[in-house]
Protein backbone atom coordinates (compact mmCIF):
# COMPACT_ATOMS: atom_id res chain seq x y z
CA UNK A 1 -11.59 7.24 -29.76
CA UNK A 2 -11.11 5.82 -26.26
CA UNK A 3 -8.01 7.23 -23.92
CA UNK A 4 -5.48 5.05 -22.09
CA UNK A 5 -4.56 7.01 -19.55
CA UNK A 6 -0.51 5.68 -18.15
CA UNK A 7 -0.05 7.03 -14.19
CA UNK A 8 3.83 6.92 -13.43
CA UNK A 9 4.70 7.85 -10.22
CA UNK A 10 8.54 8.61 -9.16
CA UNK A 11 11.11 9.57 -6.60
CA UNK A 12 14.70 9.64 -7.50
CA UNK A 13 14.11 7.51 -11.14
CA UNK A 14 16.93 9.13 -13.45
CA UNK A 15 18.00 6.06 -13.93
CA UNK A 16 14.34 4.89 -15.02
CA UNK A 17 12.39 7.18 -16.36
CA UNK A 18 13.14 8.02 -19.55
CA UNK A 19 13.34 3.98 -20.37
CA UNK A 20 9.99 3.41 -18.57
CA UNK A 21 7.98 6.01 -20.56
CA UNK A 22 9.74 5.35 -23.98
CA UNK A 23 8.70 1.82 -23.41
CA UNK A 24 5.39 2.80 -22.35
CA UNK A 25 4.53 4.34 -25.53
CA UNK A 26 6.25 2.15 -27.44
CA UNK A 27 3.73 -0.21 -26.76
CA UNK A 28 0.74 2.29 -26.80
CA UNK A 29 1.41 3.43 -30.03
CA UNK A 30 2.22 -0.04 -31.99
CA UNK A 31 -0.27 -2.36 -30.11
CA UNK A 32 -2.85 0.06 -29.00
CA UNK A 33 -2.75 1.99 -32.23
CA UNK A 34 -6.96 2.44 -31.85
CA UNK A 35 -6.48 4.52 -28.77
CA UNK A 36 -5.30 7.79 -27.60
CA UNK A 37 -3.21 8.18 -24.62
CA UNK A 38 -1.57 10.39 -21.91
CA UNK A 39 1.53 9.34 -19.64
CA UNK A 40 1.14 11.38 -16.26
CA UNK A 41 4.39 11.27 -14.57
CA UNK A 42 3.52 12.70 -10.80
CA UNK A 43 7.06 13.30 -9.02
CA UNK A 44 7.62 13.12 -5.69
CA UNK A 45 10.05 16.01 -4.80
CA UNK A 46 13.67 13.94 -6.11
CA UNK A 47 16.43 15.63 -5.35
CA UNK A 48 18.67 13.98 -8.42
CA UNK A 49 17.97 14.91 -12.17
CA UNK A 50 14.28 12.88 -12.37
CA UNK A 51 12.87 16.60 -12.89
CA UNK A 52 14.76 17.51 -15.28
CA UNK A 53 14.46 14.85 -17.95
CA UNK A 54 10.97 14.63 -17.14
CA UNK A 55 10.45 18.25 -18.48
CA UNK A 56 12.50 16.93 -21.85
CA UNK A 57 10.25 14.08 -21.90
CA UNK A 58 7.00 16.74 -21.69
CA UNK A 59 8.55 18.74 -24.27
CA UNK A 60 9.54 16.09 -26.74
CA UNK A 61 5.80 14.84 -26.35
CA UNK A 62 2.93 16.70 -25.19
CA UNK A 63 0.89 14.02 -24.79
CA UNK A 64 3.40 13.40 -21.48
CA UNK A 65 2.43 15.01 -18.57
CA UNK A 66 4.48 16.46 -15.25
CA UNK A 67 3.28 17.13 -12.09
CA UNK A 68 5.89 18.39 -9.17
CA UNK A 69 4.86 18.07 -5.53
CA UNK A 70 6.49 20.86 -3.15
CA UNK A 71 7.51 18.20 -1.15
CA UNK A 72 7.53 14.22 -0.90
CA UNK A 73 4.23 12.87 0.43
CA UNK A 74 4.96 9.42 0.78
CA UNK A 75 4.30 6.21 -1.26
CA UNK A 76 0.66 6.48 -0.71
CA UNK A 77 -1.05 10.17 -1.53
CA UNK A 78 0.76 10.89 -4.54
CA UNK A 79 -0.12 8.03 -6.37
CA UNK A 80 -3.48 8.49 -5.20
CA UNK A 81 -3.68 12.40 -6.12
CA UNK A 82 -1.84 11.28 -9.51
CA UNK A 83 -4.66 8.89 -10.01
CA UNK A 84 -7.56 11.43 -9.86
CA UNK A 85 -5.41 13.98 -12.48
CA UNK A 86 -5.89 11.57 -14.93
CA UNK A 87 -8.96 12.14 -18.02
CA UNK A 88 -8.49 9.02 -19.59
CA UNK A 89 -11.60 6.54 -19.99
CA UNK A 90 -9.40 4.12 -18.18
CA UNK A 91 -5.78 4.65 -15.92
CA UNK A 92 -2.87 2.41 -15.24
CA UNK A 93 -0.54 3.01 -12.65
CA UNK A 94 2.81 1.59 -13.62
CA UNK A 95 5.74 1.64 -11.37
CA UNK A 96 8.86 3.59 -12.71
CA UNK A 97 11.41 0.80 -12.09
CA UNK A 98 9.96 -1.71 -14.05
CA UNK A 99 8.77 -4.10 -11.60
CA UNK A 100 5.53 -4.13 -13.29
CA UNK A 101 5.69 -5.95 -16.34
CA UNK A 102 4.62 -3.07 -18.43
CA UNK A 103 3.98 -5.87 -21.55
CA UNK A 104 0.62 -6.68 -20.03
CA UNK A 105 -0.73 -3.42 -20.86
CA UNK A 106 -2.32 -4.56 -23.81
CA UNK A 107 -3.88 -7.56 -21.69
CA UNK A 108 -5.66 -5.14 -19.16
CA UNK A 109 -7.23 -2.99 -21.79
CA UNK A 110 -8.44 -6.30 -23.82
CA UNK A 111 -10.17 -7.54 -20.59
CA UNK A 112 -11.31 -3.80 -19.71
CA UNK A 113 -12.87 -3.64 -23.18
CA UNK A 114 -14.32 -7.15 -21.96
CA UNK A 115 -16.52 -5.44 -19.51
CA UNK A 116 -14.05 -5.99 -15.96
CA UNK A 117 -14.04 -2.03 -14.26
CA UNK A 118 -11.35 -2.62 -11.88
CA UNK A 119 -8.76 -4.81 -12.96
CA UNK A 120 -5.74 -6.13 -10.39
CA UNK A 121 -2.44 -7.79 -11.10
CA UNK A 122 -1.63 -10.32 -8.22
CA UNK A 123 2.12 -11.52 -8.19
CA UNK A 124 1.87 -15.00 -8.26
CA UNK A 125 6.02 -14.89 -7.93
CA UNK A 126 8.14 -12.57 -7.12
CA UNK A 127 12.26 -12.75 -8.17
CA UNK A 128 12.62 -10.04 -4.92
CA UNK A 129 13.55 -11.43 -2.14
CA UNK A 130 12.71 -14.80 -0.85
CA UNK A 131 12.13 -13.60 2.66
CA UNK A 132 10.77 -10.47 1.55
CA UNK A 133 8.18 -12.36 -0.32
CA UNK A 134 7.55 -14.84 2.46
CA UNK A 135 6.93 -11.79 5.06
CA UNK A 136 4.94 -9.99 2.76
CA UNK A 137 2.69 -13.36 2.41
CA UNK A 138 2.20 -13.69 6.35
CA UNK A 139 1.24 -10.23 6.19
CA UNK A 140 -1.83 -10.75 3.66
CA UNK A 141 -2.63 -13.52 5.95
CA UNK A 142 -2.37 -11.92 9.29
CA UNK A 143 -4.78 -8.92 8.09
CA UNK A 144 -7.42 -10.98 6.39
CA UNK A 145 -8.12 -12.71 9.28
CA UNK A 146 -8.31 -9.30 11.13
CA UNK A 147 -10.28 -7.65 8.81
CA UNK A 148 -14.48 -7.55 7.59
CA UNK A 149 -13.26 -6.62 3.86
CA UNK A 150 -11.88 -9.01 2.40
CA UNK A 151 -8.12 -7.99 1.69
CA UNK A 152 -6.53 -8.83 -2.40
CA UNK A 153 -3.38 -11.20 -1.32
CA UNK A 154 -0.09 -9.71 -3.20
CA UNK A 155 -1.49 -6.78 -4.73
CA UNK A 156 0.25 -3.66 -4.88
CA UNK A 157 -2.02 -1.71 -6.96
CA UNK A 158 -0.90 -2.37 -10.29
CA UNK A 159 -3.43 -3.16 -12.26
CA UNK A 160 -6.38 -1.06 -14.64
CA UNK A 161 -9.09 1.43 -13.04
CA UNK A 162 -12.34 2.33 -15.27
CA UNK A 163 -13.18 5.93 -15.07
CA UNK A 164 -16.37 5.10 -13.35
CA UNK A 165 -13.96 4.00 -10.64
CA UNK A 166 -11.57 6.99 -10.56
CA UNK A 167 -14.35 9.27 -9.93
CA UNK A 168 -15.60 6.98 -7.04
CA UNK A 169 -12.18 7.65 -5.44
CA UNK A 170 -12.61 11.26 -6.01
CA UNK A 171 -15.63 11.34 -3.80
CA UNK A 172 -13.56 9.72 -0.64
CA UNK A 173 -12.45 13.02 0.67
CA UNK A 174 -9.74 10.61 2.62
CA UNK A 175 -6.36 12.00 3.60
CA UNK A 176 -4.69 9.15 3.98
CA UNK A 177 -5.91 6.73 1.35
CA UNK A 178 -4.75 3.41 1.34
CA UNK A 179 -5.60 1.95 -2.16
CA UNK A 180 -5.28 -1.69 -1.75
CA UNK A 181 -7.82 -1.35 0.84
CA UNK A 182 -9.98 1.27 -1.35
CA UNK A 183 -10.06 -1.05 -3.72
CA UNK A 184 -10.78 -4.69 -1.91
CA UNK A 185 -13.64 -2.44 -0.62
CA UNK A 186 -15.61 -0.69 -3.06
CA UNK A 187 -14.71 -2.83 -6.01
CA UNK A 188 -15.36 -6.05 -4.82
CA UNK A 189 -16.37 -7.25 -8.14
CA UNK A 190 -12.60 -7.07 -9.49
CA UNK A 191 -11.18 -9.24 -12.15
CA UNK A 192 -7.53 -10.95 -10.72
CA UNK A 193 -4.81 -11.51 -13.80
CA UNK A 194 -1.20 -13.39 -11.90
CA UNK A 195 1.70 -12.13 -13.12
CA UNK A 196 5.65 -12.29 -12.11
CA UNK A 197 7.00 -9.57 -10.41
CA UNK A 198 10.99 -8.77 -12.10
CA UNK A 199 13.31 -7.11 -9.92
CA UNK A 200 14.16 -3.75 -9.95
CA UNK A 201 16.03 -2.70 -13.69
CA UNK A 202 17.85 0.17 -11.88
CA UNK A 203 18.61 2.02 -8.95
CA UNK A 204 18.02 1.93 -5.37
CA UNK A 205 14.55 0.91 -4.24
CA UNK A 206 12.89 3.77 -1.87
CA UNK A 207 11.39 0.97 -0.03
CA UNK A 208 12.82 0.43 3.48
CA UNK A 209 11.89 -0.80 6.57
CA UNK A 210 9.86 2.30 7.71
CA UNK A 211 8.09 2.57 5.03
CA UNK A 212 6.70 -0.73 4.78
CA UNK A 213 6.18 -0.26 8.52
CA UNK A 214 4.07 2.76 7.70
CA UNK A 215 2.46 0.48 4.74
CA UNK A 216 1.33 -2.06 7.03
CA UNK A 217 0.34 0.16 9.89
CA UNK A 218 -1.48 2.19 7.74
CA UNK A 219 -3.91 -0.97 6.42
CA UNK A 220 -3.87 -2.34 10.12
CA UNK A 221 -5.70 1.39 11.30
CA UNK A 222 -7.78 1.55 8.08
CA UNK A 223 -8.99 -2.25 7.66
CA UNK A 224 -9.19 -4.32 11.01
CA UNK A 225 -10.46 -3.82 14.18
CA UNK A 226 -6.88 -5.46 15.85
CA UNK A 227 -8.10 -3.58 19.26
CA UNK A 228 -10.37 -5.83 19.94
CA UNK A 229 -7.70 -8.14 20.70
CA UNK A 230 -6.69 -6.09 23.44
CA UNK A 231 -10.11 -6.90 25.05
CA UNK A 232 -9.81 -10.71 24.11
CA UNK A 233 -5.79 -10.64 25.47
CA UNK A 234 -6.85 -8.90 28.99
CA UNK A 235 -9.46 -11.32 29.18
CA UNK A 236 -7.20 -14.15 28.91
CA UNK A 237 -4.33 -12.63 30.92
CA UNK A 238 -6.73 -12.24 33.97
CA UNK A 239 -7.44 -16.08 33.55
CA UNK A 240 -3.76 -16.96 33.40
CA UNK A 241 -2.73 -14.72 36.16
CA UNK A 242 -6.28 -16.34 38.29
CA UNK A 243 -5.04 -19.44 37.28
CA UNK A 244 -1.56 -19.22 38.61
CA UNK A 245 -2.64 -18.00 41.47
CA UNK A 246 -4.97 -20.59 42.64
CA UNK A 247 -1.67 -22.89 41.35
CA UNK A 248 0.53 -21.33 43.75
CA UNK A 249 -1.79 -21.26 46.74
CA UNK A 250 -2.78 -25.14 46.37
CA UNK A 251 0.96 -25.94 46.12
CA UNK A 252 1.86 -23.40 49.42
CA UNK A 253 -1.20 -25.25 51.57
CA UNK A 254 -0.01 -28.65 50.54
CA UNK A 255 3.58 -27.99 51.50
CA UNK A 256 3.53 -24.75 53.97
CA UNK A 257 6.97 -24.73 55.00
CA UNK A 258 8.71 -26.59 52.38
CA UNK A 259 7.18 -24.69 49.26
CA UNK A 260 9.07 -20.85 48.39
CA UNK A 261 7.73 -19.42 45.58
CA UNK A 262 9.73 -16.81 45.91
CA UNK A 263 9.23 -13.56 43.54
CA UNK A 264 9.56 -15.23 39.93
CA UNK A 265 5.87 -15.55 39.32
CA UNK A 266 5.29 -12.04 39.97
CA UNK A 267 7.93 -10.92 37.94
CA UNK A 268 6.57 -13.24 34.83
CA UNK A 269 3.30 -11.62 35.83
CA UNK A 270 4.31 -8.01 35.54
CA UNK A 271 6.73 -8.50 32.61
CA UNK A 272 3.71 -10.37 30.79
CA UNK A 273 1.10 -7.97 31.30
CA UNK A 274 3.47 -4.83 31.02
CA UNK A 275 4.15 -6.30 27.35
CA UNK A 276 0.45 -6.70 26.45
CA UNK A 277 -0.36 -3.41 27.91
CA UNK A 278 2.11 -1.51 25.94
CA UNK A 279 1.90 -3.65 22.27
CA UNK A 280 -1.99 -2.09 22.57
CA UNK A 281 -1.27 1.38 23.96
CA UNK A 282 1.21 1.44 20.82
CA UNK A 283 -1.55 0.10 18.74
CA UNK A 284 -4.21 2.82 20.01
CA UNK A 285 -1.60 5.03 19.51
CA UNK A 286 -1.30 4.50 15.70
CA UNK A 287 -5.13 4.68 15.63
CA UNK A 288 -5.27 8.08 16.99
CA UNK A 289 -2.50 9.42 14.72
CA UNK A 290 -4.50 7.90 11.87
CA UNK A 291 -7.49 9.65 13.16
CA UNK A 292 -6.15 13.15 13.91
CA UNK A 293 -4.78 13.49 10.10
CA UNK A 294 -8.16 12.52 8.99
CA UNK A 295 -9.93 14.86 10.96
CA UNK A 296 -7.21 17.68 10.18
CA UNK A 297 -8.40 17.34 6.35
CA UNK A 298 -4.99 18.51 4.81
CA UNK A 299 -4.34 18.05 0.91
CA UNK A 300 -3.23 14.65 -0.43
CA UNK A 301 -0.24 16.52 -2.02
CA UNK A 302 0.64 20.21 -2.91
CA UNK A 303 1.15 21.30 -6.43
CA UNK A 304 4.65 22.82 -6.96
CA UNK A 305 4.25 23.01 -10.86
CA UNK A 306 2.14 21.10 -13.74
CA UNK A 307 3.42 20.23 -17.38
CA UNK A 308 1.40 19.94 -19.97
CA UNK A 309 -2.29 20.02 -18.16
């Protein structure tokens, strides 16, 4: 019998939980009846009462799974590190708020059981935000034209990941994975399924504007090569600033004593090129922080206790 394996990861879900994982199985158990399954809830240090009705949860059902971090480790390395704690034959990451449609479970694993490996749910509409969504759609756009992999527009990495897959990611040794990316990368091959993305059923989104800051940054370092601009922008500068200065010196020989300049191109000059020069050294700064925790090699998460395992 194949295994479904169900990858929830949380932060402050008491509201949640408990709904999202008796839904879960409700639907593992009455339309995937030929399968076995696991729910791996990975929690991400909450400081309300997640923990503790996730440890009811593993003892009402020990086929539901805990694992604590010591501390939270961002919206990026748990998931990941909950991803490779999963034995299932295939493993779905579902978001704990319900924001992805957890009904479409049983539409992954038909088209897994099709042949697909990787499988990725693109929101073809959103009911968040309007600008949210619009920003978010620039974004895609802005770093596929930056980047030599091709990027997967709107996915957030729900979708369905063969086994075959998971153990690719376990061989990444990365310490700041960025799974979108991972997975535009080395599974280029994926199958797309469009689905809408429902708000939030309950409670307070974690996501703010720092972390999708960090997000984007993170896929910016990772997946283009935006320095290069910084060549192709001090090229053009030097041509502007050339330019206006061969401007300015025609107009001053033409009209000696009647032209004054005065100091408001050199002030455009300097604000312009002070502007460029610090947008990159911010940029190469990001790149450096990005390198230094890859080359420091700490642990995608630390384990403060596992249910169930």
């Amino acid at each position: 019998m194949k295994k479904i394996s169900i990858m929830i990861p949380c932060w402050n879900e008491e509201e949640n939980i408990r709904q999202i994982v008796e839904t879960v199985k409700g639907i593992l158990e009455t339309e995937l009846q030929n399968y076995d399954y696991e729910i791996v809830i990975i929690d991400n240090k909450s400081i309300d009462n997640t923990r503790e009705i996730v440890r009811k949860l593993c003892k009402e059902n020990h086929k539901i799974k805990a694992i604590f971090n010591v501390k939270n480790f961002g919206q990026f390395n748990s998931p990941f590190y909950g991803l490779m704690q999963c034995n299932g034959d295939c493993v779905i990451p579902i978001a704990a708020d319900f924001q992805d449609p957890v009904e479409l479970i049983p539409d992954m694993v038909h088209k897994w059981e099709d042949g697909h490996k990787v499988i990725c749910m693109i929101k073809s509409q959103s009911e968040e935000n309007k600008i949210m969504y619009f920003l978010r759609d620039m974004y895609y756009k802005i770093i596929q034209k930056m980047s030599s992999v091709k990027q997967i527009k709107q996915f957030t990495g729900f979708g369905l990941y063969d086994k075959s897959f998971i153990e690719i990611l376990k061989q990444l040794k990365d310490a700041t994975p960025f799974i979108r990316g991972i997975i535009a990368e080395y599974a280029p091959d994926h199958y797309d399924m469009e689905f809408t993305q429902p708000k939030r059923k309950a409670g307070k989104s974690s996501n703010n504007f720092m972390s999708l800051y960090d997000a984007a940054i993170l896929s910016f370092t990772s997946y283009t090569n935006c320095l290069r601009i910084a060549t192709f922008m001090g090229f053009l500068s030097s041509i502007i600033s050339f330019a206006m200065g061969i401007i300015y010196l025609i107009m001053k020989l033409i009209n000696w004593s009647g032209f004054d300049a005065g100091t408001a191109p050199m002030l455009i000059a300097i604000f312009f090129l002070g502007g460029v020069i610090l947008l990159f050294m911010g940029m190469l700064g990001e790149y450096v922080i990005s390198m230094n925790k890859r080359v420091i090699n700490r642990p995608l998460v630390l384990v403060e206790e596992k249910i169930n395992f």
